[in-house]
N, C-alpha and C. Protein backbone atom coordinates (compact mmCIF):
# COMPACT_ATOMS: atom_id res chain seq x y z
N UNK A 1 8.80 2.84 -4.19
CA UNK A 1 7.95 2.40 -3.10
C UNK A 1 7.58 3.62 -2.26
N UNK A 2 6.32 3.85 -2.10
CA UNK A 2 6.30 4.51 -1.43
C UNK A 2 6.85 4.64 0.47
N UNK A 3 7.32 5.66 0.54
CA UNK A 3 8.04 6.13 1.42
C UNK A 3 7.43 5.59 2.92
N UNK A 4 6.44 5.55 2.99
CA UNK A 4 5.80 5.21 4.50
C UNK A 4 5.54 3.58 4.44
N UNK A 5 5.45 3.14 3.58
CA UNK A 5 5.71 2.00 3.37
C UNK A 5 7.34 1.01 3.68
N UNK A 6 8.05 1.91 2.82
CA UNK A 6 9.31 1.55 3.04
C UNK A 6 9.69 1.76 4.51
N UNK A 7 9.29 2.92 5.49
CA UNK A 7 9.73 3.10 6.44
C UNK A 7 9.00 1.70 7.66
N UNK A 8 7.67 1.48 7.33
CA UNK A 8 7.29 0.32 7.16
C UNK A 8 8.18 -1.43 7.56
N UNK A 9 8.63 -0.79 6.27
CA UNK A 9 9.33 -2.23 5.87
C UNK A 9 10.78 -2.14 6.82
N UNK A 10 11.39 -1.62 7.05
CA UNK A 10 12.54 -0.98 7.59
C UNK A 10 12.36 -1.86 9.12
N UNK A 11 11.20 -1.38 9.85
CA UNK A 11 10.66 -1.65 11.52
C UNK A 11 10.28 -2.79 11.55
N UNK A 12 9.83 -3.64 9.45
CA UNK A 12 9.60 -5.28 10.16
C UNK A 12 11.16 -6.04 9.97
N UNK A 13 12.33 -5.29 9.22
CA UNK A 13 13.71 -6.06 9.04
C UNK A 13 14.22 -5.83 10.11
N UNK A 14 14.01 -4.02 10.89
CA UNK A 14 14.87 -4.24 11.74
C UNK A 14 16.53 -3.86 11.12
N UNK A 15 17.27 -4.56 11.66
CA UNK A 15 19.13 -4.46 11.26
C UNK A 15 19.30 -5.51 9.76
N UNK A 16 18.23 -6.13 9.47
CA UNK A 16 18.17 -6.73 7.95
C UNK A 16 18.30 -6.16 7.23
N UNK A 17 17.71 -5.01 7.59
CA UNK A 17 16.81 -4.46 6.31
C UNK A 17 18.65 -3.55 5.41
N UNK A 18 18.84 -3.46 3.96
CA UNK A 18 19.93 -3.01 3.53
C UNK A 18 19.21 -2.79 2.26
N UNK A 19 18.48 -2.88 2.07
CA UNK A 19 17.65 -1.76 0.78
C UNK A 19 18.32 -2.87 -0.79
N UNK A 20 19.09 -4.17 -0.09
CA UNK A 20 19.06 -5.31 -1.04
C UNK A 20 17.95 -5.63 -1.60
N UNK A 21 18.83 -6.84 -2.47
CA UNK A 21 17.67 -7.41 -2.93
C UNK A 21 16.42 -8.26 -2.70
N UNK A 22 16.10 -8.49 -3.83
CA UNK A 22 14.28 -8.84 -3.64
C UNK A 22 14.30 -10.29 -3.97
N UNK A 23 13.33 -10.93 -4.00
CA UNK A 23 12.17 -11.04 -3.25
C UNK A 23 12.26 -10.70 -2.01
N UNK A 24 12.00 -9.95 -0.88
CA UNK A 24 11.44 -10.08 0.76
C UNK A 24 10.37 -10.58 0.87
N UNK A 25 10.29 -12.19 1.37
CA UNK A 25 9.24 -12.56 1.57
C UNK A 25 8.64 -12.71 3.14
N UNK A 26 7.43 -12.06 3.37
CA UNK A 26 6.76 -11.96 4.42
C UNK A 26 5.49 -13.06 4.71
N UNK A 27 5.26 -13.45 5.35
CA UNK A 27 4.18 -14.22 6.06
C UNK A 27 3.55 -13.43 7.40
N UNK A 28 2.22 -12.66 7.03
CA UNK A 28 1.71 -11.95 8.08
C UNK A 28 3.05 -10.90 8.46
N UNK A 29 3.13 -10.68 9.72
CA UNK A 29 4.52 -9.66 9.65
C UNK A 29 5.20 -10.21 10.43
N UNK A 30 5.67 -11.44 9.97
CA UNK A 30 6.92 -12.60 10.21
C UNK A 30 8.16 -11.81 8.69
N UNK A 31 8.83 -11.97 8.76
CA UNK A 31 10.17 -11.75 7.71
C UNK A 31 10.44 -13.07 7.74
N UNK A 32 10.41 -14.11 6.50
CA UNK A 32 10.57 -15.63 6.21
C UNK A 32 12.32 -15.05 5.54
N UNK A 33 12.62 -14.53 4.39
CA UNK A 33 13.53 -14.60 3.86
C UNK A 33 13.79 -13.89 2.50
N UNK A 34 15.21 -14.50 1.88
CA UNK A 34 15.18 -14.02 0.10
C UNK A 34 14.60 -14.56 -0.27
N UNK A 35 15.29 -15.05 -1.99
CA UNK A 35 14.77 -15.91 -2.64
C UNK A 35 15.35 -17.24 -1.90
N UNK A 36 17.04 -17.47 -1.38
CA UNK A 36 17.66 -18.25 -1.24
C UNK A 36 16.57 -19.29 -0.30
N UNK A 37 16.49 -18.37 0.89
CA UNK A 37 15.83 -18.83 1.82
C UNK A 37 14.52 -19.78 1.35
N UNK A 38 13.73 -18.99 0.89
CA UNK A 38 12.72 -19.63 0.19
C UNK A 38 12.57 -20.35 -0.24
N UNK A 39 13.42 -20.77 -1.67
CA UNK A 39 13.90 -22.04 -2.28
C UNK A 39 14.47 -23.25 -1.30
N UNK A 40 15.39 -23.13 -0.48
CA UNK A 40 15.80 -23.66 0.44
C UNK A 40 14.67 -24.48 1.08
N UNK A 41 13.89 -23.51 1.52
CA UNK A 41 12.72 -24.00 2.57
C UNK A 41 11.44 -24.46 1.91
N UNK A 42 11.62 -24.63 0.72
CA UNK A 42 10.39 -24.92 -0.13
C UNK A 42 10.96 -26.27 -0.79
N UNK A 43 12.26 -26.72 -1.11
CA UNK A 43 12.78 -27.89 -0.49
C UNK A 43 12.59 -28.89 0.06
N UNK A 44 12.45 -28.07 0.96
CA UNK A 44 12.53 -29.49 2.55
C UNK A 44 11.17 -29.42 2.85
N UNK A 45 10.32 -28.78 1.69
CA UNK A 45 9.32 -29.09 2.48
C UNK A 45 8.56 -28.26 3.68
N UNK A 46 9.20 -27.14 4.03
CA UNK A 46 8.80 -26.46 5.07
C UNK A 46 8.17 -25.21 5.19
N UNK A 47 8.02 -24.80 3.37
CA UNK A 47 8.02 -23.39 3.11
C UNK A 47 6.18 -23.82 2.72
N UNK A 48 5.86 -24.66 2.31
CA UNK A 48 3.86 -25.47 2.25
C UNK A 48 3.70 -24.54 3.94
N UNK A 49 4.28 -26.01 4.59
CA UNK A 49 3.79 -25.98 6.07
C UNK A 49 3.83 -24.14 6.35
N UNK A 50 4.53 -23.64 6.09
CA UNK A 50 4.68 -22.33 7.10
C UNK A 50 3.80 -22.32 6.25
N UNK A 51 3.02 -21.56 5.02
CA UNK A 51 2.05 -20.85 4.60
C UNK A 51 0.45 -21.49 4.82
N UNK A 52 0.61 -22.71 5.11
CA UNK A 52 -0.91 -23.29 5.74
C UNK A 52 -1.15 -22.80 6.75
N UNK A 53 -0.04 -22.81 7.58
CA UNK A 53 -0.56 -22.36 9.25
C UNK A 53 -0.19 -20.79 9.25
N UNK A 54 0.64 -20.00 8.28
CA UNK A 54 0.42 -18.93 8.25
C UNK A 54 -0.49 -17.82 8.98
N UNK A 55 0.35 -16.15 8.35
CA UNK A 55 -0.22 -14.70 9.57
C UNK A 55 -0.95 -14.88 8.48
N UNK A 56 -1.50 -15.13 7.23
CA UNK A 56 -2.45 -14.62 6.30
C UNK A 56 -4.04 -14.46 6.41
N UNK A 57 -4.33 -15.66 7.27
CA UNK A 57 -5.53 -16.08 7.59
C UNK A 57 -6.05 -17.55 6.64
N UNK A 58 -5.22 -17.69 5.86
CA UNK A 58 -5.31 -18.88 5.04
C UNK A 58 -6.41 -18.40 3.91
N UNK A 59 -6.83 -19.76 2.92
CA UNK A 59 -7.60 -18.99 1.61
C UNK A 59 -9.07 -18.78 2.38
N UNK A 60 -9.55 -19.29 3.02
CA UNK A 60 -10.75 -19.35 3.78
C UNK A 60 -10.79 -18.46 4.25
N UNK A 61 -9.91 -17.56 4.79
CA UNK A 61 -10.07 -16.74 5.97
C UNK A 61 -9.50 -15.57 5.53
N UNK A 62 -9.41 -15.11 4.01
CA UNK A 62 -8.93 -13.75 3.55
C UNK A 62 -9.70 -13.10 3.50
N UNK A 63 -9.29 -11.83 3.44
CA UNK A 63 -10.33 -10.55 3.82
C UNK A 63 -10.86 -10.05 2.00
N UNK A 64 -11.82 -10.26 2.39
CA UNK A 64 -13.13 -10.07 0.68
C UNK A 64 -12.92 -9.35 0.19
N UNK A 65 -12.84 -7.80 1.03
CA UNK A 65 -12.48 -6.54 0.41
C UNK A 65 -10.70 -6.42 -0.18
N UNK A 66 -10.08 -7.39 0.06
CA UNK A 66 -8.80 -6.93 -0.24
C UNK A 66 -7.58 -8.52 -0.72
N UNK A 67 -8.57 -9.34 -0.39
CA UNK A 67 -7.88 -10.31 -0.58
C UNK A 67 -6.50 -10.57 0.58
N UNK A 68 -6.56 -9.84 1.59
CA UNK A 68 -5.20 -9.90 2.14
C UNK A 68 -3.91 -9.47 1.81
N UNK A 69 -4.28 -8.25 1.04
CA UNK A 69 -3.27 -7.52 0.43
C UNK A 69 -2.79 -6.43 1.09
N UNK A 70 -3.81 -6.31 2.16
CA UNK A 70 -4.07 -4.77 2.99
C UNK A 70 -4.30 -3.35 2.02
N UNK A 71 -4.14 -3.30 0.75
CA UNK A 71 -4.62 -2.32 0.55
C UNK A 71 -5.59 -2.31 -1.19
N UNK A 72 -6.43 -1.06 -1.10
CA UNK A 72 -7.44 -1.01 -2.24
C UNK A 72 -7.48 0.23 -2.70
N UNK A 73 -7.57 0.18 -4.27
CA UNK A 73 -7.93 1.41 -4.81
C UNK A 73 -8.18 2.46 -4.21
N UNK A 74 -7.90 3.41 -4.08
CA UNK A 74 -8.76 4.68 -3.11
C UNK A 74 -10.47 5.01 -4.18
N UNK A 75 -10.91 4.60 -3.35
CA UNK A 75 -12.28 5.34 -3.18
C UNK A 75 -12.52 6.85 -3.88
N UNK A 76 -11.92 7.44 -3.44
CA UNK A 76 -12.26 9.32 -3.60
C UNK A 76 -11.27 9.76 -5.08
N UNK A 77 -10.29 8.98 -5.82
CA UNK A 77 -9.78 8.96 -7.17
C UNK A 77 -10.29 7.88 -7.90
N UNK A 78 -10.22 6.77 -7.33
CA UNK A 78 -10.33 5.61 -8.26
C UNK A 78 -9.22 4.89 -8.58
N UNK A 79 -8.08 5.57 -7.85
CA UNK A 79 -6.38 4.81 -7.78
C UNK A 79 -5.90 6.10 -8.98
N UNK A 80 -6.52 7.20 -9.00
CA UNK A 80 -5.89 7.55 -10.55
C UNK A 80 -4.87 9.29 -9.82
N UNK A 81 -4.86 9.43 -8.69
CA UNK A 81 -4.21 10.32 -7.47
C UNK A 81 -4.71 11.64 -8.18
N UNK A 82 -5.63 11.61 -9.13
CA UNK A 82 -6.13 12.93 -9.02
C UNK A 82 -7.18 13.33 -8.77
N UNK A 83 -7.78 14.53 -8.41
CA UNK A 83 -9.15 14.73 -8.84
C UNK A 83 -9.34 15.98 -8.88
N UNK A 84 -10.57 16.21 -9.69
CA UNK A 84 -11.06 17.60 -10.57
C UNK A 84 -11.83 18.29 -9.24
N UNK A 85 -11.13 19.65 -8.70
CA UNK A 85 -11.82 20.96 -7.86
C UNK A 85 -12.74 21.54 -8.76
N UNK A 86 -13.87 21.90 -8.86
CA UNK A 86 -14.86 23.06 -9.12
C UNK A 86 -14.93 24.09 -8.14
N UNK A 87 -14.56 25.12 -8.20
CA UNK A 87 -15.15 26.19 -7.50
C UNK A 87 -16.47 26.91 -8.74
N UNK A 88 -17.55 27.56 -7.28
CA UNK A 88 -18.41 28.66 -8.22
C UNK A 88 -17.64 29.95 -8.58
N UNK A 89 -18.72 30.49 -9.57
CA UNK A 89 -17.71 31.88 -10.34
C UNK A 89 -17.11 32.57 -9.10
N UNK A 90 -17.56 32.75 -7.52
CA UNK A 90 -17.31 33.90 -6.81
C UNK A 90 -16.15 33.72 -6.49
N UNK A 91 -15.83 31.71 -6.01
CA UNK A 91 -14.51 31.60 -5.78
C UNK A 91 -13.81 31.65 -6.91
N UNK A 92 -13.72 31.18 -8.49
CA UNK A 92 -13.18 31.34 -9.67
C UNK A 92 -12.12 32.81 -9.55
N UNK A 93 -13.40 34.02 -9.63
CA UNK A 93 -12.75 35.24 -9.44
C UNK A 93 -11.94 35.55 -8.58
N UNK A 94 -12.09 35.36 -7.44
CA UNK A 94 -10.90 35.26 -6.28
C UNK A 94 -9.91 35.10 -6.38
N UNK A 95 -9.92 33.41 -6.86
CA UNK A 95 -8.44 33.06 -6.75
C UNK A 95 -7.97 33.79 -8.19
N UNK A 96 -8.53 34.38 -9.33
CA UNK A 96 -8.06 34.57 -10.35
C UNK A 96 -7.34 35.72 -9.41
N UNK A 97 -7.70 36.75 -8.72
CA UNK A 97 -7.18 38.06 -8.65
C UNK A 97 -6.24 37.86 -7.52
N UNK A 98 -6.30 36.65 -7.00
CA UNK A 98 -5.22 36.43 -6.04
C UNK A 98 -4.18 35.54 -6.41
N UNK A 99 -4.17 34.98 -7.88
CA UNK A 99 -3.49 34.57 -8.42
C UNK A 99 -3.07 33.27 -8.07
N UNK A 100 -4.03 32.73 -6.98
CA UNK A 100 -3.83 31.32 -6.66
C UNK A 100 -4.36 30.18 -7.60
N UNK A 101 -4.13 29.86 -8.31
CA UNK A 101 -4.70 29.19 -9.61
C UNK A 101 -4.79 27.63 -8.87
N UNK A 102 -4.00 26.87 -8.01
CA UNK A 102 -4.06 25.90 -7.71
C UNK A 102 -5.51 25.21 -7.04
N UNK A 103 -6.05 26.40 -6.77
CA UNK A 103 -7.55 25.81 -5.88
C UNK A 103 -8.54 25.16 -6.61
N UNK A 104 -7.82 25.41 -7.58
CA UNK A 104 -9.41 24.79 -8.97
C UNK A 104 -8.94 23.44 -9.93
N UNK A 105 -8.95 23.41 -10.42
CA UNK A 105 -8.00 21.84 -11.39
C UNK A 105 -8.22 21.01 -10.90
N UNK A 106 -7.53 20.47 -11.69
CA UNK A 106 -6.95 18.86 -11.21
C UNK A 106 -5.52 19.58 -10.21
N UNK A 107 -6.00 18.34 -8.93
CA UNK A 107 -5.35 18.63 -7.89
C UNK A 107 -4.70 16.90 -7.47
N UNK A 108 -4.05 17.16 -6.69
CA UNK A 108 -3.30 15.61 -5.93
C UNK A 108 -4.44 15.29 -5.29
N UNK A 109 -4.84 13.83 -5.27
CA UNK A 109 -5.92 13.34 -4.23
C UNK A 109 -5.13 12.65 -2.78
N UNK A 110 -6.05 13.99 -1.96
CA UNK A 110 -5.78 13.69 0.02
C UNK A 110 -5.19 12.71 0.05
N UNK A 111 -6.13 11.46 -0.31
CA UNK A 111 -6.92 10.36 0.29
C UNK A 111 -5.45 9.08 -0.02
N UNK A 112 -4.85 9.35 -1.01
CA UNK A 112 -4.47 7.84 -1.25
C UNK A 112 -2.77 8.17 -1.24
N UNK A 113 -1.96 7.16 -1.24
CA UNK A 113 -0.67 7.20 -1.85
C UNK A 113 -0.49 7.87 -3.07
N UNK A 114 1.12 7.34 -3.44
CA UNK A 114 1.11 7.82 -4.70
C UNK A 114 0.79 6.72 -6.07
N UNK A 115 0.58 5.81 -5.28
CA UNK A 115 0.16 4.84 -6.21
C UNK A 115 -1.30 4.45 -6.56
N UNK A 116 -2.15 5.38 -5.73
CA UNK A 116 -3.49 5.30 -5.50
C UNK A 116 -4.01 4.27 -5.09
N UNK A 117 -3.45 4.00 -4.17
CA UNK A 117 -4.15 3.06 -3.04
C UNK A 117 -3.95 3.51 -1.82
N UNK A 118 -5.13 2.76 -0.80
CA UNK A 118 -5.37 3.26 0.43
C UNK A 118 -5.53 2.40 1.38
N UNK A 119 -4.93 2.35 2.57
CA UNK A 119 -5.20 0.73 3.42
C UNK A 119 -6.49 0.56 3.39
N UNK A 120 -6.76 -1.00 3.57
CA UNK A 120 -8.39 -1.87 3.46
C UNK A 120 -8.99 -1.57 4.71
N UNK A 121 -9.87 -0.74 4.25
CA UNK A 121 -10.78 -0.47 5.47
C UNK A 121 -11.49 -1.46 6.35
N UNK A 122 -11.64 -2.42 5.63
CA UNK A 122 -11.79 -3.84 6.11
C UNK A 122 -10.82 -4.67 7.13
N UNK A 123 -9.73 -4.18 7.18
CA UNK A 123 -9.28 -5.37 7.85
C UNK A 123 -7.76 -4.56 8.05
N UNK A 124 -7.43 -3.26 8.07
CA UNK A 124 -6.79 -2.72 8.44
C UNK A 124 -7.18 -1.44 9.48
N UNK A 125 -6.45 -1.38 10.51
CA UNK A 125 -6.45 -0.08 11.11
C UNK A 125 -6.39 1.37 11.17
């Protein structure tokens, strides 16, 4: 997971959070539970109700660009975290004699995680 994410996740558990197990299920940035919880509350019946009135925005009210996922492909790779530098011959020669070889290639892309995605410009901050 990426790291800013996890740190993320950490500030919505709070003293929960123990790097246990999974499912963590979230509703908007409510913390609902495990699996236990879930099952439990899906039960009685209560785990419908919370996701109708749900932080999601409901199916009507999800965001187009992202579905309510908060995040999308990056744009500037394509989700693929790389991308191809061209320099012209003048910079080519340069870095050849300065031995910086990194300025040209395939390089890490700025723009995204490491998973190549980037928050939804749509509906994130």
């Amino acid at each position: 997971m990426h790291s800013g994410f996890k740190e993320e996740l950490r500030e919505l558990m709070k003293e929960g959070f123990s790097g246990g197990g999974l499912p963590r299920v979230f509703i908007g940035r409510k913390y609902i539970g495990g699996a236990e919880e879930i099952r439990r509350m899906h039960e009685e019946g209560l785990l419908e109700k919370m996701v109708e009135g749900g932080g999601g925005g409901g199916v009507g009210g999800a965001c187009e660009a992202c579905g309510d996922i908060r995040f999308v492909p990056c744009e500037t790779c394509s989700g693929s975290c790389k991308i191809y530098c061209e320099g012209d011959d003048e910079e080519l020669e340069e870095l050849e004699e300065s031995e910086e070889s990194n300025e040209y290639g395939f390089q890490r892309c700025p723009d995204c995680n490491e998973n190549g995605l980037i928050r939804c410009p749509s509906c994130c901050d």
